[in-house]
C-alpha atoms as a PDB file:
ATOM      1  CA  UNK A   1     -68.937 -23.270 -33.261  1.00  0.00           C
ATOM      2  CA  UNK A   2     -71.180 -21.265 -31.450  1.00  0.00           C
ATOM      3  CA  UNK A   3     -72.907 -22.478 -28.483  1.00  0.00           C
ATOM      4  CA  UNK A   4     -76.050 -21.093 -26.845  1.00  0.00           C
ATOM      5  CA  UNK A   5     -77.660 -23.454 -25.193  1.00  0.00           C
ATOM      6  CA  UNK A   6     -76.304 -26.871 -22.477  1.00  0.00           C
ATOM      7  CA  UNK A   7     -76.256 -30.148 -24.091  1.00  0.00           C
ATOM      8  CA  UNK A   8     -74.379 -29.038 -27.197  1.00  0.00           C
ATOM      9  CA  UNK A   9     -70.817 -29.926 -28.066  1.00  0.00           C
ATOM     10  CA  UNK A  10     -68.465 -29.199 -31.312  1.00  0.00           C
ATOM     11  CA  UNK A  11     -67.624 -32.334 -33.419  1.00  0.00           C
ATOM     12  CA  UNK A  12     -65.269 -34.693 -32.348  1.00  0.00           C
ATOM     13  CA  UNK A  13     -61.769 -34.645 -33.554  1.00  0.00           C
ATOM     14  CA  UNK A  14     -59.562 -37.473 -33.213  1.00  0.00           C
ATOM     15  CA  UNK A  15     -56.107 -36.568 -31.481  1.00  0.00           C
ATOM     16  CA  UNK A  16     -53.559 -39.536 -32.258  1.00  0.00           C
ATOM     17  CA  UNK A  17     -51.168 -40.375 -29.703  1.00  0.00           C
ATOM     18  CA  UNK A  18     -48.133 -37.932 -28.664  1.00  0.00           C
ATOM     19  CA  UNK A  19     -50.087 -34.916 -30.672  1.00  0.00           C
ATOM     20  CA  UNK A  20     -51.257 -31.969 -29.505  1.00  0.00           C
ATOM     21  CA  UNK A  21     -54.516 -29.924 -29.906  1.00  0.00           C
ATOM     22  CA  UNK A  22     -55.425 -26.625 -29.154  1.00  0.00           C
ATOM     23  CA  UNK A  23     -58.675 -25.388 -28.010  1.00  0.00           C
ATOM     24  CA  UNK A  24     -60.398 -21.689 -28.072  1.00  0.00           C
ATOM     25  CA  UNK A  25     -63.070 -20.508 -25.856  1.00  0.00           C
ATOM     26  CA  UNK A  26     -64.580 -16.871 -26.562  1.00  0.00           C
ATOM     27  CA  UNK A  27     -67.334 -15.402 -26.223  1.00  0.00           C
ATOM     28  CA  UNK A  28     -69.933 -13.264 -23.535  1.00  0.00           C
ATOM     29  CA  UNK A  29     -71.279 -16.093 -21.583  1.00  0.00           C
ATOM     30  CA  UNK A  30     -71.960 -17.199 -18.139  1.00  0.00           C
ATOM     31  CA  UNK A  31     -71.917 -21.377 -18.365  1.00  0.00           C
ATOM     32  CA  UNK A  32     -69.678 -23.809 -17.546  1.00  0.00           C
ATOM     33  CA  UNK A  33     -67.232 -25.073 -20.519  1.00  0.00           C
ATOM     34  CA  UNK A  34     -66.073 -28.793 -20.670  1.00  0.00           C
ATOM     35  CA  UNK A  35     -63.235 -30.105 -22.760  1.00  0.00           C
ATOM     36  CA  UNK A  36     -64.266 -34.029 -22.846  1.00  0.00           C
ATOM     37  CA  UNK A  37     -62.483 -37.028 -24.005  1.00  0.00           C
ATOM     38  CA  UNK A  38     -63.482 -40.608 -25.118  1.00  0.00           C
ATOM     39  CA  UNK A  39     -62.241 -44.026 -26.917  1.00  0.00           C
ATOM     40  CA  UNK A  40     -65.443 -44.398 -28.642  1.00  0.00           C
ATOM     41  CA  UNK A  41     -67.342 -41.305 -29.289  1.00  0.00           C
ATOM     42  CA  UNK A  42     -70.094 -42.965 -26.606  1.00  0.00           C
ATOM     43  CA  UNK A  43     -68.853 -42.637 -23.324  1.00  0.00           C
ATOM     44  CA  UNK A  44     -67.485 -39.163 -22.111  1.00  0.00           C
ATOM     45  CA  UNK A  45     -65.176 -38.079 -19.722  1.00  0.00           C
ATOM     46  CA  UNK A  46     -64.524 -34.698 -18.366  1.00  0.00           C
ATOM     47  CA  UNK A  47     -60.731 -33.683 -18.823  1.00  0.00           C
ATOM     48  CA  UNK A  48     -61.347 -29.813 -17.697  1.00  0.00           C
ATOM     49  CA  UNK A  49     -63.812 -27.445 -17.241  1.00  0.00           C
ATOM     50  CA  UNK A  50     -63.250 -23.176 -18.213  1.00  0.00           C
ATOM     51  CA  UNK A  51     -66.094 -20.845 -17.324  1.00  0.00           C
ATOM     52  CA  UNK A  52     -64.009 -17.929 -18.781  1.00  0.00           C
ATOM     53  CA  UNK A  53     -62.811 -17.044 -22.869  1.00  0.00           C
ATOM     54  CA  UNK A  54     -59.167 -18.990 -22.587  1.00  0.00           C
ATOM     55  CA  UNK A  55     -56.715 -20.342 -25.181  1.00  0.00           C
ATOM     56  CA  UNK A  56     -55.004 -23.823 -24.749  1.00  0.00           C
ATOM     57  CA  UNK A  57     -52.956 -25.763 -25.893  1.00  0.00           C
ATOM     58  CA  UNK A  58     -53.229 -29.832 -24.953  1.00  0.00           C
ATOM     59  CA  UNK A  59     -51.494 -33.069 -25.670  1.00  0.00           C
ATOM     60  CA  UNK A  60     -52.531 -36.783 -25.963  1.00  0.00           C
ATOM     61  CA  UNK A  61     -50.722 -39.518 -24.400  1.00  0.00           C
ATOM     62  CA  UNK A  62     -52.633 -42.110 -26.384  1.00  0.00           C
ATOM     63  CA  UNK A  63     -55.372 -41.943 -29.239  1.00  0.00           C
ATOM     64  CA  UNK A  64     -58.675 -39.975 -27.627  1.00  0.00           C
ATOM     65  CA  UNK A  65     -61.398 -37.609 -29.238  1.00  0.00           C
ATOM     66  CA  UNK A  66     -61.669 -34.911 -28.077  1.00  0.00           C
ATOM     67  CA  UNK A  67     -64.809 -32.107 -27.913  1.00  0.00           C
ATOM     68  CA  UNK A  68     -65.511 -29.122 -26.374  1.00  0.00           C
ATOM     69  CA  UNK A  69     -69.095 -28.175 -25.309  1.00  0.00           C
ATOM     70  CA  UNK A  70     -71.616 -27.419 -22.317  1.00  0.00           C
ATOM     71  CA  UNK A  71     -73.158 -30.437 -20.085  1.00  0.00           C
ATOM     72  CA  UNK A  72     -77.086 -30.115 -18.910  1.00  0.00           C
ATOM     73  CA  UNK A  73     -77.352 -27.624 -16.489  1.00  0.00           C
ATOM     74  CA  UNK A  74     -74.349 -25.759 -17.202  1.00  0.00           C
ATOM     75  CA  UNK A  75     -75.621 -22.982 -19.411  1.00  0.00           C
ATOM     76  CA  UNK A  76     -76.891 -19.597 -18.035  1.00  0.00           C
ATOM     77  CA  UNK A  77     -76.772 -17.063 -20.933  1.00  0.00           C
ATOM     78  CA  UNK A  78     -74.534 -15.593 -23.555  1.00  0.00           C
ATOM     79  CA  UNK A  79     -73.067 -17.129 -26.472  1.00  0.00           C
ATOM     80  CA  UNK A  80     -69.737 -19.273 -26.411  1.00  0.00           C
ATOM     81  CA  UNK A  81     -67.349 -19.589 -29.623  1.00  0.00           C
ATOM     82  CA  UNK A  82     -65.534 -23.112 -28.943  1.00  0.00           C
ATOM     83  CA  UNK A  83     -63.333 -24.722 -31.308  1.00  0.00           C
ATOM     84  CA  UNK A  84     -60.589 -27.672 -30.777  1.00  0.00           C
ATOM     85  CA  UNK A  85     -57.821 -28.218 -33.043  1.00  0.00           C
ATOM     86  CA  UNK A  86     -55.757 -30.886 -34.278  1.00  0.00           C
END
């Protein structure tokens, strides 16, 4: 997904416990990255943040969803390419 603007973030994806995920930030940008997790798709909570392209690889220690994507005021210019994987 690409991302050029703050307040936007890639769909969910539901990580089941033990599993890992990978994520893949590319791009020209200047902005702040966040990989988030949550129980209920409502409330968020910052795991990480990149403000540079990086490949990752992540586990779960219990179910969480997971999404990548840039917070309100985060976003300067450019255009990120985020995807997570299950």
């Amino acid at each position: 997904m690409n991302i050029t603007a703050q307040n936007t973030f890639t769909t969910p994806v539901l990580v089941q416990a033990g599993n890992s995920f990978d994520i893949s930030i590319s791009g020209t940008f200047v902005a702040s990255v966040v990989l988030q997790r949550s129980k209920d798709q409502v409330t968020w909570m910052d795991v990480e943040t990149n403000t540079a392209p990086v490949e990752k690889t992540g586990s779960a220690g219990s179910a969480w969803y997971f999404r990548l994507g840039i917070k309100t005021g985060g976003y300067t210019s450019g255009t990120v390419a985020a995807d997570i994987f299950d």
